[in-house]
Protein backbone atom coordinates (compact mmCIF):
# COMPACT_ATOMS: atom_id res chain seq x y z
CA UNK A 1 86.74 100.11 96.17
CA UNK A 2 89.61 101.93 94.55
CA UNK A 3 92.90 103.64 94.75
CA UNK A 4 91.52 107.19 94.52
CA UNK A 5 90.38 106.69 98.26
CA UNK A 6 93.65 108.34 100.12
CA UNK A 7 94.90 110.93 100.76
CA UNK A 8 91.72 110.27 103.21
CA UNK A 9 90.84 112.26 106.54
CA UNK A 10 89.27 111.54 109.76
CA UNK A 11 88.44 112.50 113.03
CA UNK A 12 87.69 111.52 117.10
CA UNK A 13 83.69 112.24 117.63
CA UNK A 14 85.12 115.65 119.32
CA UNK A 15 87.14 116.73 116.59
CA UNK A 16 90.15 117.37 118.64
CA UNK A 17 92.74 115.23 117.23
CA UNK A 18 92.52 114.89 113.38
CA UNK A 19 94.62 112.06 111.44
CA UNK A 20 95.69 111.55 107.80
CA UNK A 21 96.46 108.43 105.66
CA UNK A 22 98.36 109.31 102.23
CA UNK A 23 99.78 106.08 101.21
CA UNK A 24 97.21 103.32 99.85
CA UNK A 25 96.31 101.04 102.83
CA UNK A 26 97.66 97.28 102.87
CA UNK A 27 94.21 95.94 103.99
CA UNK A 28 90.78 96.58 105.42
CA UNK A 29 89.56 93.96 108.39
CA UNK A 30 87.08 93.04 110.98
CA UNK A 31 88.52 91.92 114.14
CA UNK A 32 86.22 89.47 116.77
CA UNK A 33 89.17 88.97 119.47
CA UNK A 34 87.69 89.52 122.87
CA UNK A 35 90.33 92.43 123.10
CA UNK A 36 89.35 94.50 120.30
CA UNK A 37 85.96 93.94 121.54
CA UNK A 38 85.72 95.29 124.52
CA UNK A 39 88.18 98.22 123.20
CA UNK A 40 85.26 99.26 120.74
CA UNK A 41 82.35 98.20 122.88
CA UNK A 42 81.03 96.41 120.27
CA UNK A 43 81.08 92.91 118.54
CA UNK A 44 83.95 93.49 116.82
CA UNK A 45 86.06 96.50 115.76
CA UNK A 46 86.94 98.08 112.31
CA UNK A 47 90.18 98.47 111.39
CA UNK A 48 92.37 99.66 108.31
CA UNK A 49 95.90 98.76 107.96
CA UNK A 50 97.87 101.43 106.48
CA UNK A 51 101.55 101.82 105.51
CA UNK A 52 103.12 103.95 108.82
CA UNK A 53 104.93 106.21 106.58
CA UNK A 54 101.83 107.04 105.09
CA UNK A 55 99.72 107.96 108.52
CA UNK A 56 100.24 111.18 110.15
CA UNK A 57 98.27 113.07 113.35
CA UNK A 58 97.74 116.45 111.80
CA UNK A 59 95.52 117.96 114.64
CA UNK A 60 96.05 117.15 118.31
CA UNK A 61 97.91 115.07 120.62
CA UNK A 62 96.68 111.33 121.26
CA UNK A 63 97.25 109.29 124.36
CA UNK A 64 98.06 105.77 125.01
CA UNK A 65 95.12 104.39 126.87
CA UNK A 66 93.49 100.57 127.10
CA UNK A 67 96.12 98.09 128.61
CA UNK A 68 99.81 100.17 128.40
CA UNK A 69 101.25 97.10 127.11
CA UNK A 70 103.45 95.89 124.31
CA UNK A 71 100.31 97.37 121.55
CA UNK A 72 99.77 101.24 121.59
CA UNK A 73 96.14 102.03 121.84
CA UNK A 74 96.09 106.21 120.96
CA UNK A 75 92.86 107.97 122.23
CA UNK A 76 91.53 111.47 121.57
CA UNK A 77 92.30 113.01 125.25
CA UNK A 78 89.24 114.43 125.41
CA UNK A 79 86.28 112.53 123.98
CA UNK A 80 88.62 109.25 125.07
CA UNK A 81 87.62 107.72 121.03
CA UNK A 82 89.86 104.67 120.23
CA UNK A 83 91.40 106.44 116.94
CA UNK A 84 94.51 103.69 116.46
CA UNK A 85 96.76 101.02 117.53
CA UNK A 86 100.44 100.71 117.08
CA UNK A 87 101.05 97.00 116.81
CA UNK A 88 103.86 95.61 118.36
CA UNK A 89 106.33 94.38 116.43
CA UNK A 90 104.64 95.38 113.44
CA UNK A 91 106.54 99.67 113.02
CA UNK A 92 105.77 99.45 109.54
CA UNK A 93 101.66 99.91 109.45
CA UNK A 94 99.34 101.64 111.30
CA UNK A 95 95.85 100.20 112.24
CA UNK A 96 93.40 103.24 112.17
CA UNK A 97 89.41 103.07 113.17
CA UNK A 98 88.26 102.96 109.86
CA UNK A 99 84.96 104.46 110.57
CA UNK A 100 86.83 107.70 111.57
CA UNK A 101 87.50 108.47 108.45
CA UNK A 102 85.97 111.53 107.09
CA UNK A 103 85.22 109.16 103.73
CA UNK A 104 84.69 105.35 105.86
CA UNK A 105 82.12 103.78 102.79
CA UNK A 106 85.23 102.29 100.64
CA UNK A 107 86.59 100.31 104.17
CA UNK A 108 84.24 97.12 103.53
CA UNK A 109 86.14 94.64 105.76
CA UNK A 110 88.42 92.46 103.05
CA UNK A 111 89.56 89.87 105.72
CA UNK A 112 88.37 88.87 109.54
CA UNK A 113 90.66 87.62 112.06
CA UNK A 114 89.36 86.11 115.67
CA UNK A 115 86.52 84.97 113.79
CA UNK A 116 86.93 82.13 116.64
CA UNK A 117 86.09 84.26 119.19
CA UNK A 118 83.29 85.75 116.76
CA UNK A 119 79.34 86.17 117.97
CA UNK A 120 77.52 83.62 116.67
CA UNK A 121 74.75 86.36 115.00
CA UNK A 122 77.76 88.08 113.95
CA UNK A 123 78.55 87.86 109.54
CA UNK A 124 80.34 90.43 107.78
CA UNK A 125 81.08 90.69 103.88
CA UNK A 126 85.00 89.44 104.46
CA UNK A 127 85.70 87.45 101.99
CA UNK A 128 88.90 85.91 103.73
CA UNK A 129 88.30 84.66 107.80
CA UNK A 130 90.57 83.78 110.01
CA UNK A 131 90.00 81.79 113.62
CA UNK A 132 92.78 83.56 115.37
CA UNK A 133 95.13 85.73 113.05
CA UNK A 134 96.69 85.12 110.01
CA UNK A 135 100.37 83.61 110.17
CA UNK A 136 103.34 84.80 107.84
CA UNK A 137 102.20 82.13 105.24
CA UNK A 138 98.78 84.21 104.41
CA UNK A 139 100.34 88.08 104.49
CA UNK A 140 101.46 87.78 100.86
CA UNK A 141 97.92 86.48 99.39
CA UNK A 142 96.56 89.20 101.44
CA UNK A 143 98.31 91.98 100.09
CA UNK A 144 98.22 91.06 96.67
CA UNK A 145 94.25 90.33 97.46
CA UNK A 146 93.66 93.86 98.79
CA UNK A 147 95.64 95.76 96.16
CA UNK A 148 93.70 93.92 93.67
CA UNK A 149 91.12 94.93 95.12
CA UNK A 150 92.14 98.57 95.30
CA UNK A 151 92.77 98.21 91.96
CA UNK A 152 89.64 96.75 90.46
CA UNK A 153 87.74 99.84 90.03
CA UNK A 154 90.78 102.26 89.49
């Protein structure tokens, strides 16, 4: 994993809507919650944080689907793929479907959150797992973690 990864490009399966990150993301992760798992369809989703200055839509116009509530799901209108959420409370990153990117092989999850809520056949490579999410406490080690991470191969 390194720092060379962005600017990085991706796509919905149709191509409609078309997304950018420039700005090196603040972490990769694997989430189990029973949320993100029924959003994806899947055992868990894929996710990379990234800074929101540094994510743009270049192509398209996404729509809020999934629950309308407090966190922004955006969806490619047509094909309906789950492209990004807008936390709430949280304006400052982006979390962005890592395996939309046109380049997704550098997003090896580098934490796990809802691992509580996690199938039990279910491992990833995370090295760092949280039951639920992690509180203020952990968010420095995190970052520091990641960029070291970033970093290691740069």
């Amino acid at each position: 994993m390194t720092r060379d990864v962005v600017p990085v490009e991706g796509a919905c399966l149709c191509g409609q809507v078309r997304l950018r990150i420039s700005k090196t993301p603040f972490f990769t992760a694997v989430c189990h919650c029973s949320g993100c798992k029924k959003l994806a369809s899947s055992a868990f989703s894929l996710t990379v944080a990234v800074p929101a200055e540094g994510f743009e839509v270049t192509q398209g116009e996404p729509v809020i689907g999934a629950l309308h509530g407090p966190h922004q799901h955006f969806y490619c209108p047509h094909c309906m793929s789950w492209m990004f959420t807008r936390p709430h409370g949280f304006d400052f990153f982006v979390n962005v479907r890592s395996t939309l990117l046109d380049n997704d092989a550098w997003t090896t999850p580098f934490l796990e959150t809802g691992a509580a809520h996690k199938l039990p056949w279910v491992t990833t490579p995370a090295p760092h797992s949280f039951a639920e999410f992690p509180g203020e406490a952990d968010i420095p080690g995190i970052l520091e973690g990641f960029a070291r991470e970033m970093g290691a191969n740069s």
